[in-house]
C-alpha atoms as a PDB file:
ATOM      1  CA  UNK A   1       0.000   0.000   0.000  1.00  0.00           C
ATOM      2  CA  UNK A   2       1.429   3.281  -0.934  1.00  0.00           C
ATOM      3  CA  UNK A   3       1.945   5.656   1.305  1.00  0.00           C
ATOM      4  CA  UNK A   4      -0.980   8.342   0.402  1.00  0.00           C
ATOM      5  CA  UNK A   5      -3.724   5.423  -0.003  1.00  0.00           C
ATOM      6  CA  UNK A   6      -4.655   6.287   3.217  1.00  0.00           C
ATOM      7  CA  UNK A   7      -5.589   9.672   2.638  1.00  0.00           C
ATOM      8  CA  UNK A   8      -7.287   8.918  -0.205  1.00  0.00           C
ATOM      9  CA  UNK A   9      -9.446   6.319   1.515  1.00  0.00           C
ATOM     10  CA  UNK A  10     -10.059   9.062   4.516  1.00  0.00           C
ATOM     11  CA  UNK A  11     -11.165  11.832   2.143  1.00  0.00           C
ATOM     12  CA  UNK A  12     -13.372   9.062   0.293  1.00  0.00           C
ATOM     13  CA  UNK A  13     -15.531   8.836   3.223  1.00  0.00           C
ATOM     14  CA  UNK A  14     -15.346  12.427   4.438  1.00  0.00           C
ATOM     15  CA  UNK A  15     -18.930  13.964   3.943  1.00  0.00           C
ATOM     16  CA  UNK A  16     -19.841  17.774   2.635  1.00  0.00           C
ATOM     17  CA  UNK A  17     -18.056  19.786  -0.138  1.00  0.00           C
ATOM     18  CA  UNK A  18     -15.210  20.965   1.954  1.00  0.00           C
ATOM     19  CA  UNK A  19     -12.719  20.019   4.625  1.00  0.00           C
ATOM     20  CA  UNK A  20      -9.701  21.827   6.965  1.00  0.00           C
ATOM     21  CA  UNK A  21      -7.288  19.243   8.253  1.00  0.00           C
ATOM     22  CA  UNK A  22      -4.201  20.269   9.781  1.00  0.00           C
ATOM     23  CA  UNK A  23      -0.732  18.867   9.261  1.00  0.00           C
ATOM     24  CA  UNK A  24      -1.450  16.450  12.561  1.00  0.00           C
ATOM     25  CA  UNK A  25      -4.612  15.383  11.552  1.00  0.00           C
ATOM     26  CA  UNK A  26      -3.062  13.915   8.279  1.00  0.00           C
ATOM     27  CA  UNK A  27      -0.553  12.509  10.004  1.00  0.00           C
ATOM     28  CA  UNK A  28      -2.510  10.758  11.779  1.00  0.00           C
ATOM     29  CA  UNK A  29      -4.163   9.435   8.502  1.00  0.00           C
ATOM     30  CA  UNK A  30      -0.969   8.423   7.220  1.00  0.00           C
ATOM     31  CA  UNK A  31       1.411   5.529   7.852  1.00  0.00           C
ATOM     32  CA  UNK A  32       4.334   7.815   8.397  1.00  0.00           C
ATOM     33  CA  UNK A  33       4.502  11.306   9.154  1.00  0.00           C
ATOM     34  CA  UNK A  34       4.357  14.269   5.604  1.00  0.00           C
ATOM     35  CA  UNK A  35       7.999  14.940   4.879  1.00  0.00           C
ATOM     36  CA  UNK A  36       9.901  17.840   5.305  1.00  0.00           C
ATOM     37  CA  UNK A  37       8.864  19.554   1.916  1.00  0.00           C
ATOM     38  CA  UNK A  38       5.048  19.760   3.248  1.00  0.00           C
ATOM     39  CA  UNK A  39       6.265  22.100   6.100  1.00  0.00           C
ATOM     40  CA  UNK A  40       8.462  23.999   4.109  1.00  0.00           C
ATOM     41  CA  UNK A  41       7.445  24.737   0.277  1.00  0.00           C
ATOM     42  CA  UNK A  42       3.951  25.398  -0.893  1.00  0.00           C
ATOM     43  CA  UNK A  43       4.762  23.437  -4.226  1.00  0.00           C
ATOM     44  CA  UNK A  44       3.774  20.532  -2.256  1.00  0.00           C
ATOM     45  CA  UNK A  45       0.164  21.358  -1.470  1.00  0.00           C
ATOM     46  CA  UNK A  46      -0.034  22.357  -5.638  1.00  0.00           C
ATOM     47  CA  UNK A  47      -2.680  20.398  -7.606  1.00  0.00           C
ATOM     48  CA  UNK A  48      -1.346  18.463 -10.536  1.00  0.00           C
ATOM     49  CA  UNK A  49      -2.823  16.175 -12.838  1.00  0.00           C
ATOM     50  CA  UNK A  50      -3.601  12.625 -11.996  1.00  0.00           C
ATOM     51  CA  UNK A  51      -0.638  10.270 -12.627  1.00  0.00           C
ATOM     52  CA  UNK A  52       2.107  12.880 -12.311  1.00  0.00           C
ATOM     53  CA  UNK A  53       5.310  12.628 -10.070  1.00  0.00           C
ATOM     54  CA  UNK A  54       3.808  14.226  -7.219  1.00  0.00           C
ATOM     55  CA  UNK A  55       1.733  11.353  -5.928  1.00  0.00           C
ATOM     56  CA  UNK A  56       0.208  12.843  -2.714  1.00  0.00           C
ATOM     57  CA  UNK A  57      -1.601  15.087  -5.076  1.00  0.00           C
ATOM     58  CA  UNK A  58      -2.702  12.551  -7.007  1.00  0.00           C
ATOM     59  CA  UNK A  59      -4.098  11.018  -3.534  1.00  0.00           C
ATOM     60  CA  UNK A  60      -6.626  13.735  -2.888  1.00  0.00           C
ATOM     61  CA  UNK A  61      -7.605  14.250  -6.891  1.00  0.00           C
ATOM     62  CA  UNK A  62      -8.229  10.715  -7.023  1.00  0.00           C
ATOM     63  CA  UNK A  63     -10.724  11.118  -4.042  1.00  0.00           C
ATOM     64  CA  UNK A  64     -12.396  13.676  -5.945  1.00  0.00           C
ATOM     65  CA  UNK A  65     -10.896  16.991  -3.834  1.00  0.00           C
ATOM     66  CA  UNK A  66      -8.839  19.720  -4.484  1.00  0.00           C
ATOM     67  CA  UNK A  67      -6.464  22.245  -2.279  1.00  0.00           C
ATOM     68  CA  UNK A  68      -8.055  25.113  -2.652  1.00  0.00           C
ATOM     69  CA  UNK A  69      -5.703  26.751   0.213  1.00  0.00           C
ATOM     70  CA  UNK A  70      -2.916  26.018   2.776  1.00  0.00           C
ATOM     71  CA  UNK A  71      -0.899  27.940   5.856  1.00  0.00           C
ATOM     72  CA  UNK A  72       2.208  26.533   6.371  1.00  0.00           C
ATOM     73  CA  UNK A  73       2.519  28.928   9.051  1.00  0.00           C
ATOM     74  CA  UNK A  74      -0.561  27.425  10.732  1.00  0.00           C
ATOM     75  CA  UNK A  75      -0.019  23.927   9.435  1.00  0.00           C
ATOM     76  CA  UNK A  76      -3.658  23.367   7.835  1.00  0.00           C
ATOM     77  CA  UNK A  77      -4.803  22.694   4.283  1.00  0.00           C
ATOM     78  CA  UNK A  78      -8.070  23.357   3.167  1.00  0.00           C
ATOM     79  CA  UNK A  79     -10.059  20.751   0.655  1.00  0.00           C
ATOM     80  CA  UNK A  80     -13.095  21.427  -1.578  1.00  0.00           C
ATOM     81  CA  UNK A  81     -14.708  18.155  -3.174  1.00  0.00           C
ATOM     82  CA  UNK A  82     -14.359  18.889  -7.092  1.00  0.00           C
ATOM     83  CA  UNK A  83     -17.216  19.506  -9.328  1.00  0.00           C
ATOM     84  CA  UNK A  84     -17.348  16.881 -11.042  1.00  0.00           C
ATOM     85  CA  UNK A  85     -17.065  14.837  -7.794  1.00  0.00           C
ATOM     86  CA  UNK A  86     -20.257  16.799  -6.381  1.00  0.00           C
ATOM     87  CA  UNK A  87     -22.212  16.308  -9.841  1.00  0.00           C
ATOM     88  CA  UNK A  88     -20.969  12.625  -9.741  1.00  0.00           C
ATOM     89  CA  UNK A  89     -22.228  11.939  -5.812  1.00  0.00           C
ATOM     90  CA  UNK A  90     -25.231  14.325  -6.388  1.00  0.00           C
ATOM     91  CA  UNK A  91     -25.642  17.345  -3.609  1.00  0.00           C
ATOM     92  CA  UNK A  92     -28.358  15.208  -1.624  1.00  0.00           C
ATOM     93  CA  UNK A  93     -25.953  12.908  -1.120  1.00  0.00           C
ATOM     94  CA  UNK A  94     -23.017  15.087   0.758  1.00  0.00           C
ATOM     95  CA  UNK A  95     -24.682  16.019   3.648  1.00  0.00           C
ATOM     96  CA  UNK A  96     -24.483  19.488   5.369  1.00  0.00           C
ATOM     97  CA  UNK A  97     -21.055  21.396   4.624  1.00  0.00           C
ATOM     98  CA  UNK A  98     -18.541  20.100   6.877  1.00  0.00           C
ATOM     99  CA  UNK A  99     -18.318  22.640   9.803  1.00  0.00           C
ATOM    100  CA  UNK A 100     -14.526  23.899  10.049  1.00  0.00           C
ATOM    101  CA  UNK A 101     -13.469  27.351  11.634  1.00  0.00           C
ATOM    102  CA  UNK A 102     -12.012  27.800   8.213  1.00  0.00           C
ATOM    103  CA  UNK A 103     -12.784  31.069   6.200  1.00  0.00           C
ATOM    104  CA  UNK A 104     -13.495  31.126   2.701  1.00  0.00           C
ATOM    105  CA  UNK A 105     -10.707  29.596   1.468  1.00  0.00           C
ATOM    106  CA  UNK A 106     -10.620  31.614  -1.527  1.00  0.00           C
ATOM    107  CA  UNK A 107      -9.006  34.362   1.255  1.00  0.00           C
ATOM    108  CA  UNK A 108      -6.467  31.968   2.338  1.00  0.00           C
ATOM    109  CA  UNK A 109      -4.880  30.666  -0.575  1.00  0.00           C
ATOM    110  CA  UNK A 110      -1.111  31.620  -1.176  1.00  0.00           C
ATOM    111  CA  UNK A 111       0.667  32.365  -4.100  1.00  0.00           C
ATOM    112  CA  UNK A 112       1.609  29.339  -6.028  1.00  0.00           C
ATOM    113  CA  UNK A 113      -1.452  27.785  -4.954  1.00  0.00           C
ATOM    114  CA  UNK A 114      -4.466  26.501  -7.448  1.00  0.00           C
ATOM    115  CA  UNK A 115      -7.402  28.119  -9.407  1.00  0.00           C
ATOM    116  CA  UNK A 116     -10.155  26.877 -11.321  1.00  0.00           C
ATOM    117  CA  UNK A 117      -9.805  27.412 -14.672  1.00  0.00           C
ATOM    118  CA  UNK A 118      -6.375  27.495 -14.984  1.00  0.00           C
ATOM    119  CA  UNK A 119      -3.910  25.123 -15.693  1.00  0.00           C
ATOM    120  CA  UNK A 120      -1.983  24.245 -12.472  1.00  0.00           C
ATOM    121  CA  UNK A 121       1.298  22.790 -10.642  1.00  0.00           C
ATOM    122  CA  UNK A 122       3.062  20.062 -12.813  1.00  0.00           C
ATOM    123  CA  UNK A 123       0.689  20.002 -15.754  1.00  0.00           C
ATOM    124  CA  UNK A 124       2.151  23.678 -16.412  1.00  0.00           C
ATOM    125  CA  UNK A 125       5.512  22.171 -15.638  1.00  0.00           C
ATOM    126  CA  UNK A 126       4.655  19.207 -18.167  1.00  0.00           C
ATOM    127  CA  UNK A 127       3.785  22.035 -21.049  1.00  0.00           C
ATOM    128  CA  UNK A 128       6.975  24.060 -20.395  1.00  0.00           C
ATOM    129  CA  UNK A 129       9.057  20.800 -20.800  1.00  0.00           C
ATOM    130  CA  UNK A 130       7.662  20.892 -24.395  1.00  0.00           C
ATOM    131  CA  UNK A 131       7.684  24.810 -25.113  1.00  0.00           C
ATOM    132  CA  UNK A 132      11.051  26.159 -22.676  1.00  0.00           C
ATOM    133  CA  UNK A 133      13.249  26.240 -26.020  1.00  0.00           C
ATOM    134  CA  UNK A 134      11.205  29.458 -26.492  1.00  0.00           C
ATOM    135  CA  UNK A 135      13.193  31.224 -23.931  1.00  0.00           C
ATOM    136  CA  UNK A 136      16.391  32.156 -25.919  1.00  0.00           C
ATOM    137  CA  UNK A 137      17.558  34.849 -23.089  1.00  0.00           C
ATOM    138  CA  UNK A 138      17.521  32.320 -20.012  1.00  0.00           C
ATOM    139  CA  UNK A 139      19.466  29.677 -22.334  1.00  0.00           C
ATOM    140  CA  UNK A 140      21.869  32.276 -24.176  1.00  0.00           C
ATOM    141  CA  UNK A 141      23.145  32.738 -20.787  1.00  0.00           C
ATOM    142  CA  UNK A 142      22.867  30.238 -19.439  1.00  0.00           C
ATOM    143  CA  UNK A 143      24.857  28.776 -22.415  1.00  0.00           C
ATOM    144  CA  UNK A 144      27.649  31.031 -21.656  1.00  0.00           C
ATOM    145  CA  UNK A 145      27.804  30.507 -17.764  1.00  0.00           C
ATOM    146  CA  UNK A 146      28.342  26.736 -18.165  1.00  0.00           C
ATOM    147  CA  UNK A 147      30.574  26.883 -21.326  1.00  0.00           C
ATOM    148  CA  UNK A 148      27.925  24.838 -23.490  1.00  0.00           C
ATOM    149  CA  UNK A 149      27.947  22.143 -21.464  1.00  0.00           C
ATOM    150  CA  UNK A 150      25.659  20.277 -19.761  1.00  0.00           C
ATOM    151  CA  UNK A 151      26.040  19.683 -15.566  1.00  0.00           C
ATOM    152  CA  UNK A 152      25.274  16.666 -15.195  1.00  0.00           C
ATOM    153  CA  UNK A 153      26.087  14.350 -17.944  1.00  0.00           C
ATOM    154  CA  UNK A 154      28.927  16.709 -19.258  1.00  0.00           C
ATOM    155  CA  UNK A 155      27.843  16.683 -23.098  1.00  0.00           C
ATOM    156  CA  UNK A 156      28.847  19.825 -25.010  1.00  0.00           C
ATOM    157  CA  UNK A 157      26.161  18.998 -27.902  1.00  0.00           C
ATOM    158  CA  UNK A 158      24.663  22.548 -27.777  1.00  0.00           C
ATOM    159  CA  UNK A 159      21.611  21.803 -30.232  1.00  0.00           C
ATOM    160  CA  UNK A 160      20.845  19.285 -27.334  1.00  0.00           C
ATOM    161  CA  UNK A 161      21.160  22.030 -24.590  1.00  0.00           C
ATOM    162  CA  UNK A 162      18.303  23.443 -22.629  1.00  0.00           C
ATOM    163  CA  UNK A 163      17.697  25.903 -20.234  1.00  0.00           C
ATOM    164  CA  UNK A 164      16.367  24.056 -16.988  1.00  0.00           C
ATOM    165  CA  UNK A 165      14.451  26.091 -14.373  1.00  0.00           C
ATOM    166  CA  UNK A 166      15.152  24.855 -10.606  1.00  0.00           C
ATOM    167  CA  UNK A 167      11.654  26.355  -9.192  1.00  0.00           C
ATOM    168  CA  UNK A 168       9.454  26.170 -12.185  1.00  0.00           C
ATOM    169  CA  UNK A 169       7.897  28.359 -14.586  1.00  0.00           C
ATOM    170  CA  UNK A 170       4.916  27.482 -12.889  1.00  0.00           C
ATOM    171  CA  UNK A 171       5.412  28.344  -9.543  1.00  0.00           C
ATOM    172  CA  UNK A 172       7.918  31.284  -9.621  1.00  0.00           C
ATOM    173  CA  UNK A 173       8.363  33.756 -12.678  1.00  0.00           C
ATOM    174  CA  UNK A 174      12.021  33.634 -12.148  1.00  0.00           C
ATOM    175  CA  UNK A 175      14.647  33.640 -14.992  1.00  0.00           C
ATOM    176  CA  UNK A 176      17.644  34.795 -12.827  1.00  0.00           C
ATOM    177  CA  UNK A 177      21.126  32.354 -13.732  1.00  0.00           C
ATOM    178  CA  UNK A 178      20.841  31.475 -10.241  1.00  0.00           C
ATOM    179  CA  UNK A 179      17.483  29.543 -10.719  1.00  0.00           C
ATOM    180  CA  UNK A 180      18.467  27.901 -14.097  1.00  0.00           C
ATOM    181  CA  UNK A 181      21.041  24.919 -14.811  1.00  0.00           C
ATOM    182  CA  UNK A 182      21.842  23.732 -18.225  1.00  0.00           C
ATOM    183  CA  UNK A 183      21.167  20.163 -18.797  1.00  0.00           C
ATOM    184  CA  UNK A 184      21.029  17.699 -21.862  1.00  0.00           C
ATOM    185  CA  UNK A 185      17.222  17.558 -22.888  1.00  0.00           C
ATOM    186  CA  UNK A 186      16.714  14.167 -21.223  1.00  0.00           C
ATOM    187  CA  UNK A 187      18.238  15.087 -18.312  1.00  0.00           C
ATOM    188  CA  UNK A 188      16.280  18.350 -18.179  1.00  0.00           C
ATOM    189  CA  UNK A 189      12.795  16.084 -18.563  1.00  0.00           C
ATOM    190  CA  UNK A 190      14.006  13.715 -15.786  1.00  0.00           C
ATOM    191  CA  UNK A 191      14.814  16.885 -13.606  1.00  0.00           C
ATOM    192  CA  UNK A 192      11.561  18.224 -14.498  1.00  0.00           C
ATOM    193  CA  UNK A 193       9.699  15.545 -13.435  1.00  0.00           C
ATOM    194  CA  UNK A 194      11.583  15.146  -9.974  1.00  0.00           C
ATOM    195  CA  UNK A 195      13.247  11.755 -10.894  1.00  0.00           C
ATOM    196  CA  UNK A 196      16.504  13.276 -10.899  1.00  0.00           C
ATOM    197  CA  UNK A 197      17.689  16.429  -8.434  1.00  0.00           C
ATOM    198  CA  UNK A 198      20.854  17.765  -7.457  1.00  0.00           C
ATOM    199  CA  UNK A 199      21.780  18.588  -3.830  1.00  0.00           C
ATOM    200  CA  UNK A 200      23.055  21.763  -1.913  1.00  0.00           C
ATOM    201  CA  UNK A 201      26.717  20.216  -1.952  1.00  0.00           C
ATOM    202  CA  UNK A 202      25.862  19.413  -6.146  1.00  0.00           C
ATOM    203  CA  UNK A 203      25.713  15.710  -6.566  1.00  0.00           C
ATOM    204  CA  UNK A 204      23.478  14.547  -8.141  1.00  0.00           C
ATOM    205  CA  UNK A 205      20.172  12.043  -6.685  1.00  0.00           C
ATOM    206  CA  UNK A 206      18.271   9.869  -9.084  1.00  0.00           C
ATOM    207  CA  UNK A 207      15.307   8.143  -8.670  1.00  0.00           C
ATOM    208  CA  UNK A 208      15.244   4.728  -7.475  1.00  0.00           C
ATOM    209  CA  UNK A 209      12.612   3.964 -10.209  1.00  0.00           C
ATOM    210  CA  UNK A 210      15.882   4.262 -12.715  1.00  0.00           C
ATOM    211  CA  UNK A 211      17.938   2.248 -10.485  1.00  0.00           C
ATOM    212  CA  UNK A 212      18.192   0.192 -13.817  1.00  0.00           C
ATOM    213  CA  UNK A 213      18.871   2.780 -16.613  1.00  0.00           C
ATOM    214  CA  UNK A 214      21.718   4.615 -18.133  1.00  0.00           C
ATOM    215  CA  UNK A 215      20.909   7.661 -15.654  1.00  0.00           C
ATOM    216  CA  UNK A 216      21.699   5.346 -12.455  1.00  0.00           C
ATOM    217  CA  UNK A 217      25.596   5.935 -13.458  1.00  0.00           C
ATOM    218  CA  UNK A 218      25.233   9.774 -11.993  1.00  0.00           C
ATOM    219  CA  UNK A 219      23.813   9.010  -8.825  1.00  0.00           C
ATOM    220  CA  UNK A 220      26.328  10.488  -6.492  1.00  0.00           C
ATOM    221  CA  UNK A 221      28.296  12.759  -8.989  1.00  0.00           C
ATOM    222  CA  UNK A 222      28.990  16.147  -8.616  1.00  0.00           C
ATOM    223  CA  UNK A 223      28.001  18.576 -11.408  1.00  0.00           C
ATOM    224  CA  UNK A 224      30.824  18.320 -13.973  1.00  0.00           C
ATOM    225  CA  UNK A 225      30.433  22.378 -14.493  1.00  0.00           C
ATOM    226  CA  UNK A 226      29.732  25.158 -13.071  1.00  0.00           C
ATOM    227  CA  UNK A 227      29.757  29.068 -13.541  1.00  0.00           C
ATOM    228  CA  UNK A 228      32.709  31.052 -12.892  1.00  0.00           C
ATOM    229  CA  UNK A 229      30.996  33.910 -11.337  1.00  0.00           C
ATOM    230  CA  UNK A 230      29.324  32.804  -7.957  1.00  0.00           C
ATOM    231  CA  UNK A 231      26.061  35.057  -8.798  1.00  0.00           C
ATOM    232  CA  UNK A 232      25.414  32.791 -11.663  1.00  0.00           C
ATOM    233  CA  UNK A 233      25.596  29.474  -9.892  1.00  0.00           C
ATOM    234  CA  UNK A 234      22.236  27.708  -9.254  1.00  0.00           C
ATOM    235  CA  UNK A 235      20.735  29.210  -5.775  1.00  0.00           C
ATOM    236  CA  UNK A 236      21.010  26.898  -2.959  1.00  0.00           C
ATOM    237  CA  UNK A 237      17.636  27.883  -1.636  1.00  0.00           C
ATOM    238  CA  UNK A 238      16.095  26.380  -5.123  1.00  0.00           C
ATOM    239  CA  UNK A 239      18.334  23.302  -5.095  1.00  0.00           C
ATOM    240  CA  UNK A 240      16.990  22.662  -1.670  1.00  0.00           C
ATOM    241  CA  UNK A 241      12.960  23.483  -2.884  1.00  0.00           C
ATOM    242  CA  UNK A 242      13.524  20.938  -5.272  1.00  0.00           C
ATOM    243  CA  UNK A 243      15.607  18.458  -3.844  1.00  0.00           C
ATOM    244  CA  UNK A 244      12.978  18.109  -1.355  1.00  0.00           C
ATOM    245  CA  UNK A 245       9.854  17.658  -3.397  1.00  0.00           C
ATOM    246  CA  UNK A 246      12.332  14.839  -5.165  1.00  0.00           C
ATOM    247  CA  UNK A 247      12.550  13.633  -1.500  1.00  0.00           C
ATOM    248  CA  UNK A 248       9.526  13.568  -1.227  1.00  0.00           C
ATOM    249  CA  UNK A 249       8.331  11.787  -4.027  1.00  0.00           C
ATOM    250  CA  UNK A 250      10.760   8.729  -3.205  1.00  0.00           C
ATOM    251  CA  UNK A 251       9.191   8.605   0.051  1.00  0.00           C
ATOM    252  CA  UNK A 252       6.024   8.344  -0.673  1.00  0.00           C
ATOM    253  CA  UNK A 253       6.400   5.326  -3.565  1.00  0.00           C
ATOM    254  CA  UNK A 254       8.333   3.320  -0.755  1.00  0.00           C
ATOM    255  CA  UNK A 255       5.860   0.177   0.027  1.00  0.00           C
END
């Protein structure tokens, strides 16, 4: 049983259209406690579509809910039972709205968290991985602060070259140096989708679900390159944001 299952089976039987749990309450849900990365980054709470990387979010969308708000701050989370879960289960059929001390949790939500109507967490990410050679300025330099060559793998095939963001596009408008690291494509899609992540001290993780690939050979390495000028290299604060949610992710797939 995965690790999330739980929550998914809890928020199955929850009645009403909307829910506040705090951080304790789910992990009392849960097998093992949330990781680190649910304290710390809002990415985490982010919806995403069904079957991405980020598997506690597939949990809760499975169940037919959505985050519709979070405080790290004060450790809660807010849930609304989708639309199409409501039309599905019929109103009669939910009871009275769950009573929480919550407010309306459209006044709660933080940036980086989900609307509806609008494309959200990693199914952005999963458009930019097809779209971010579009960004000639982020790649031109970051081209130039890694000397055309990729950080991981060390290939110098430039065509092959892309312009990785560490936080995405989708979270954080950022095309500073600092928040970009130029990887073969491949690589880049693998970093994308969090089965590949490189630590504050640069080495390189990979995801035990390529324990059998080509990629396993990196596990461990430290980035072949990096830029000269210490402004340029990637942001430790990122690294970490990511890292994390890569943590994460190979937490919550163990069992």
């Amino acid at each position: 049983m995965a690790k999330y299952d739980s929550l998914e089976t809890y928020l199955r039987n929850v009645r009403g259209k909307s829910v506040r749990l705090t951080f304790d309450e789910i992990n009392g849900i849960l097998p093992s406690p949330l990781p680190r990365s649910a304290y710390e980054h809002s990415p985490f709470w982010s919806n995403t579509t069904v079957g991405s990387t980020h598997v506690w979010a597939d949990a809760w969308q499975r169940a037919g809910w959505r985050v519709t708000g979070h405080s790290l701050e004060n450790q809660n989370v807010d849930f609304r039972r989708s639309k199409e879960a409501q039309a599905a289960a019929g109103n009669d059929n939910l009871g009275e709205e769950v009573e929480t001390d919550a407010e309306d949790p459209k006044e709660e939500t933080h940036a980086g968290d989900n609307r509806d109507g609008r494309q959200e967490g990693e199914e952005v990410q999963l458009v930019a991985i097809r779209t971010r050679r579009g960004q000639p300025d982020f790649r031109d330099r970051l081209l130039r602060a890694y000397n055309g060559t990729c950080a991981v793998s060390g290939s110098t095939v430039v065509p092959l070259l892309e312009a990785a963001h560490i936080v995405p596009h989708a979270v954080e408008t950022n095309y500073a140096t600092g928040n970009g690291i130029l990887l073969r494509a491949d690589i880049h899609t693998l970093f994308d989708l969090h089965l590949m992540a490189v630590g504050a001290d640069c080495r390189v993780a990979i995801s035990r679900s390529l324990e059998w690939t080509e990629y396993a050979q990196y596990r461990g390495r430290r980035l072949v390159v990096l830029p000269a000028d210490q402004e340029e290299q990637p942001s430790l604060d990122s690294l970490k944001l990511h890292h994390d949610l890569f943590v994460a992710r190979e937490e919550a797939l163990e069992g």
